[in-house]
Protein backbone atom coordinates (compact mmCIF):
# COMPACT_ATOMS: atom_id res chain seq x y z
CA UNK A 1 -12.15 19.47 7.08
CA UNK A 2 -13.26 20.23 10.41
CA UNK A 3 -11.14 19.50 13.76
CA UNK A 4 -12.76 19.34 17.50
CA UNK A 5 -10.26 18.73 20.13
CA UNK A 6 -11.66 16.13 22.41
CA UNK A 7 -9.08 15.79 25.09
CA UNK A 8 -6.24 17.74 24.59
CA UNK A 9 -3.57 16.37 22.61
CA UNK A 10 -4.98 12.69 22.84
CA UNK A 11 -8.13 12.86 21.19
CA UNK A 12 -9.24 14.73 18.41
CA UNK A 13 -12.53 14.29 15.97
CA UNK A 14 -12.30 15.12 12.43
CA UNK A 15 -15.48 16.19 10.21
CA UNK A 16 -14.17 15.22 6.84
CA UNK A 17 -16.33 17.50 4.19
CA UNK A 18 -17.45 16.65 0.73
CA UNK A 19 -15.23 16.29 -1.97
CA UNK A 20 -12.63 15.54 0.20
CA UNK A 21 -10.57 11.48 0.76
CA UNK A 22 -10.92 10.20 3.98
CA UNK A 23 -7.54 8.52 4.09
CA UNK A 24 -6.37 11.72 3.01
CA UNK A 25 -7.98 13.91 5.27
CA UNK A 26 -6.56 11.72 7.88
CA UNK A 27 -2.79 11.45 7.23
CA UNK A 28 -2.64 15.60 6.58
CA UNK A 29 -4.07 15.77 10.28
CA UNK A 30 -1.43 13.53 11.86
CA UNK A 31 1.49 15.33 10.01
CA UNK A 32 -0.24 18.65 10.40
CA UNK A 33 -0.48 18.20 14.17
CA UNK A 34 3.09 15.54 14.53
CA UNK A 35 0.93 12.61 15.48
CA UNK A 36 2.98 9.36 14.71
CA UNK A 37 0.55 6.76 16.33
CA UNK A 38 -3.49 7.10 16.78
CA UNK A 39 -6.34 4.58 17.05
CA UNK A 40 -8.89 5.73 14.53
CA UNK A 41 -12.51 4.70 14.52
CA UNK A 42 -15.87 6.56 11.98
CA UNK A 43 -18.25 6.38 9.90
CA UNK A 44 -20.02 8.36 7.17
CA UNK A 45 -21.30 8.41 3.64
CA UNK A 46 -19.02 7.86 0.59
CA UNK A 47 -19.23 8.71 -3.41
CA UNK A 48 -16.67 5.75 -4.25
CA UNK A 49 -13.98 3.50 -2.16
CA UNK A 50 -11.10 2.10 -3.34
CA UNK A 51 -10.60 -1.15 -1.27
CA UNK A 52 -7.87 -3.63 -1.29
CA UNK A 53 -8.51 -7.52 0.15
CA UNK A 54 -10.62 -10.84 -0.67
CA UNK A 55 -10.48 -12.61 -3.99
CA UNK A 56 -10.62 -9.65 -5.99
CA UNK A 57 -7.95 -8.05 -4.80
CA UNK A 58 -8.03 -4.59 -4.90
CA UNK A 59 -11.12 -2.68 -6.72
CA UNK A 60 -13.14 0.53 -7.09
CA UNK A 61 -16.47 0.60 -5.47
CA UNK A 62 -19.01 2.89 -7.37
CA UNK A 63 -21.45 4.20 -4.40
CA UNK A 64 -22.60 6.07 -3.15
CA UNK A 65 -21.98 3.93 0.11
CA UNK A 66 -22.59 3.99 3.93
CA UNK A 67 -19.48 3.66 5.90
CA UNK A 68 -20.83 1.44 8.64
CA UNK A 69 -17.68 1.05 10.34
CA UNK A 70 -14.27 2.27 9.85
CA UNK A 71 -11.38 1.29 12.33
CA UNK A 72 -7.79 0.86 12.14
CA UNK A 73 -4.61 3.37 12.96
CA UNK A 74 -2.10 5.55 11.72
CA UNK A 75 1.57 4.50 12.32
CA UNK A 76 4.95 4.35 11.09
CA UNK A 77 5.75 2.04 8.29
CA UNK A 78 9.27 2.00 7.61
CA UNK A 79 10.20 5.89 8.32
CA UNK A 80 6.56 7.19 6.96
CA UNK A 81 3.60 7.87 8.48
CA UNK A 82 0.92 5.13 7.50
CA UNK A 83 -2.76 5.02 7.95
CA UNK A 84 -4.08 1.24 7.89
CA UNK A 85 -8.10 1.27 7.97
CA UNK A 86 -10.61 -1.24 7.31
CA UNK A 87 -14.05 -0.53 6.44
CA UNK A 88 -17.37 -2.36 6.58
CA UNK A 89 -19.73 -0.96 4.08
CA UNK A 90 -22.77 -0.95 2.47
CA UNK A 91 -24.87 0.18 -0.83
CA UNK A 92 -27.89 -0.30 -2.86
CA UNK A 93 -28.57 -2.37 -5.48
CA UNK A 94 -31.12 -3.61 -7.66
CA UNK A 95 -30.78 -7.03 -6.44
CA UNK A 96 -31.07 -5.45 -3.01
CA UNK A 97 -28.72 -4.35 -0.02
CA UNK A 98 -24.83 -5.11 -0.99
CA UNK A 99 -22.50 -5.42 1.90
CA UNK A 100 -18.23 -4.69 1.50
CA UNK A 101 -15.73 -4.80 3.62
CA UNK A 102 -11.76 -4.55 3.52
CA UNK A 103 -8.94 -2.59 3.22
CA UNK A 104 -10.05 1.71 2.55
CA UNK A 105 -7.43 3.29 0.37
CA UNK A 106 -9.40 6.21 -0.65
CA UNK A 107 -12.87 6.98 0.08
CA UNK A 108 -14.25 10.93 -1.25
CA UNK A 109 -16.98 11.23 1.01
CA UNK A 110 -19.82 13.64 1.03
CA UNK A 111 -19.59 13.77 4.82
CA UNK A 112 -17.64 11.63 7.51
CA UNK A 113 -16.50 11.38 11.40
CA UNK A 114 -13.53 10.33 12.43
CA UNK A 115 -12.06 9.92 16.61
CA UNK A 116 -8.66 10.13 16.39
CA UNK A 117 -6.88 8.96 19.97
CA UNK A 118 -3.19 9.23 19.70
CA UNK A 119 -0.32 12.10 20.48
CA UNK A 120 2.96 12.77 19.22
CA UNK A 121 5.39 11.45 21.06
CA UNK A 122 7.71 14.94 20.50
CA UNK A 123 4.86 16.46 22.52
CA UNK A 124 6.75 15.23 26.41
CA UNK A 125 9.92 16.67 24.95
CA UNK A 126 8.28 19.80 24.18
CA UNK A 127 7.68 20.01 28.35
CA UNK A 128 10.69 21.74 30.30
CA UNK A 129 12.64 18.66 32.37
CA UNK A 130 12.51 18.50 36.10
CA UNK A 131 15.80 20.14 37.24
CA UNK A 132 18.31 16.89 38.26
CA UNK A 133 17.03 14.49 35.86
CA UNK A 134 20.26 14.73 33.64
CA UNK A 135 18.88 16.15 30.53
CA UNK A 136 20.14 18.30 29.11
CA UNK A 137 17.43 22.38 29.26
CA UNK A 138 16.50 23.75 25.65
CA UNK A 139 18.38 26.70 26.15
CA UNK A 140 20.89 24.66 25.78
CA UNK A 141 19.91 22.71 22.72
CA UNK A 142 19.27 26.40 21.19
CA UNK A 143 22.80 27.21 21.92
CA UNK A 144 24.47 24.13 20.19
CA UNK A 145 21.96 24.96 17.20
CA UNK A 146 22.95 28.31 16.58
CA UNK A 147 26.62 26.58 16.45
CA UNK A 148 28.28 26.38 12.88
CA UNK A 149 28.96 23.46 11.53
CA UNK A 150 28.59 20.68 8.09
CA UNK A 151 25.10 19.23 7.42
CA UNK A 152 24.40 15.90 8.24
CA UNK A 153 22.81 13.58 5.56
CA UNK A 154 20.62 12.21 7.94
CA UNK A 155 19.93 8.61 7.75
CA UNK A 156 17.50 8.57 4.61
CA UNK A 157 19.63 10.69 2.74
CA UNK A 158 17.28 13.80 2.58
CA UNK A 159 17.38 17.17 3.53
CA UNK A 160 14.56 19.40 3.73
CA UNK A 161 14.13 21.75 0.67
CA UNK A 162 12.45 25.30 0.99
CA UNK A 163 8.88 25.19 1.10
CA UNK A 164 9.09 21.73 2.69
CA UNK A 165 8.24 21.39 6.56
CA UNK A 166 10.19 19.98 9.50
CA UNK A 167 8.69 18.95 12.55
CA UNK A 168 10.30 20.20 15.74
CA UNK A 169 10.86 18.74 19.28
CA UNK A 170 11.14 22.29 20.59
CA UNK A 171 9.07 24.51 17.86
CA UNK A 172 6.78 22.51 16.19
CA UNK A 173 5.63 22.49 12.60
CA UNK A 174 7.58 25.12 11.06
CA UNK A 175 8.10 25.77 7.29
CA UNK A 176 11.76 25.96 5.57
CA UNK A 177 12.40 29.54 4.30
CA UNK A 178 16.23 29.41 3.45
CA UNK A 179 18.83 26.77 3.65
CA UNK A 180 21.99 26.73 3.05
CA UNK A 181 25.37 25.10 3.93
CA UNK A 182 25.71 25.58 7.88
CA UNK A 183 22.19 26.86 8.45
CA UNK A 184 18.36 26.12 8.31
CA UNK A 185 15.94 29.18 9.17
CA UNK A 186 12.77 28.82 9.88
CA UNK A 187 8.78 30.29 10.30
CA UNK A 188 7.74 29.07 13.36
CA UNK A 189 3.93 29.29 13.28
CA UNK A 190 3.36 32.49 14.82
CA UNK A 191 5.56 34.11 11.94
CA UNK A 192 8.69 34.29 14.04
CA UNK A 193 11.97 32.99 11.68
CA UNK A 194 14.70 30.65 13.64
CA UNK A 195 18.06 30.38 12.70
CA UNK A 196 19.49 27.06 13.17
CA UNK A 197 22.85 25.28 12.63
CA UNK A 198 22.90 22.01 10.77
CA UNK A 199 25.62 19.99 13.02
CA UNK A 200 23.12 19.32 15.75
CA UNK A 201 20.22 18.70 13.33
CA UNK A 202 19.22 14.96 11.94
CA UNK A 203 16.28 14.75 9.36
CA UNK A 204 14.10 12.14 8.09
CA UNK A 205 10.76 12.21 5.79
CA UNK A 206 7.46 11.28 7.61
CA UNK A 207 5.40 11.84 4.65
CA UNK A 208 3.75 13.99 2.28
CA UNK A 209 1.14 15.97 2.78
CA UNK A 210 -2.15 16.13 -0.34
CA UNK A 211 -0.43 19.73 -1.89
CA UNK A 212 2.81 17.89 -2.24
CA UNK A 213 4.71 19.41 0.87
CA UNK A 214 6.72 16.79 2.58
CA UNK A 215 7.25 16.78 6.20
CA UNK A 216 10.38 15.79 8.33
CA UNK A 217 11.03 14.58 12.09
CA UNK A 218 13.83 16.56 13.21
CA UNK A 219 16.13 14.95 15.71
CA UNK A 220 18.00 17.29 17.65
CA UNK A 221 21.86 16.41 18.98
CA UNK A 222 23.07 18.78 21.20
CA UNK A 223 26.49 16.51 22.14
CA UNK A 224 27.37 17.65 18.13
């Protein structure tokens, strides 16, 4: 897959590549890049859908297909990420030109587009504050994290594991290297590895991405 940013962090098109699921495609990108809410439109050319609506419920869709038209969003169902897209369709047959519509679930394409407007809304807390505005600076956040302290639960009951990634409001996507009892560390993107205390950290799952690695919001307490 292929990313062009568009307008900074508000619009992005994806170039989803053969062999590769749309939906897929899609829902990496948003946890890849911490986008919880987007407005997706496409089109391109599919080897199969999987659709889900009308009388049939849902069904496999031998193509290959044109994707006409595919609209919809990614959001947060529950405490995952979510994409919701509906598709109009069409493919050959014998009888003529067969049109489809509903629900995409899946959709291996040999080539697609997809304009993806949305940002993540930890992006404004990743900007410095204006000084008097009462919150609190991130040096000081970094100072309560480096505090020791007893892990929190978290409200879904989950803590990151190694090899996992959290999403944070100060660092970004960073992957888990070492945990233990008081502390998280780590890999910020750039290859740096962050110590952090686990009193003033909250966690919860906002998905999974295609290789299995789940990713976590990270909710940052510096009260704790």
């Amino acid at each position: 897959m292929q990313v062009r940013q568009v307008d900074g962090e508000r619009e992005r098109v994806l170039l989803v590549e053969r062999g590769e699921d749309l939906v897929r495609a899609l829902l990496d990108e948003c946890l890849d890049q911490g986008i919880e809410s987007a407005l997706v439109q496409g089109c391109g050319r599919a080897t199969s859908i999987v659709l889900e609506g009308g009388p049939a419920g849902k069904r496999a869709v031998a193509g290959p297909l044109e994707l006409l038209h595919v609209t919809g969003k990614v959001d947060q169902k529950g405490r995952r990420l979510a994409p919701e897209l509906r598709v109009v369709a069409c493919r050959e047959m014998d009888t003529g030109l067969e049109m489809l519509g509903g629900v995409l679930l899946e959709a291996p394409v040999e080539s697609a587009m997809l304009r993806v407007s949305g940002h993540s809304p930890l992006s404004a807390a990743r900007v410095a504050p204006a000084p008097g505005v009462g919150v609190k600076p991130w040096s000081a956040v970094a100072a309560a994290s480096a505090e020791l302290g007893e892990p929190p639960t978290g409200e879904t009951g989950e803590m990151p594991r190694v090899g996992d990634v959290i999403d944070h409001p100060q660092f970004g996507q960073c992957a888990v290297v070492k945990l233990d009892d008081q502390h998280i560390r780590i890999r910020r993107r750039e290859g740096r590895v962050v110590s952090l205390g686990l009193s003033v950290l909250h966690f919860s799952v906002k998905g999974q991405k295609s290789d299995g690695t789940r990713v976590f919001a990270v909710h940052v307490d510096p009260q704790r």
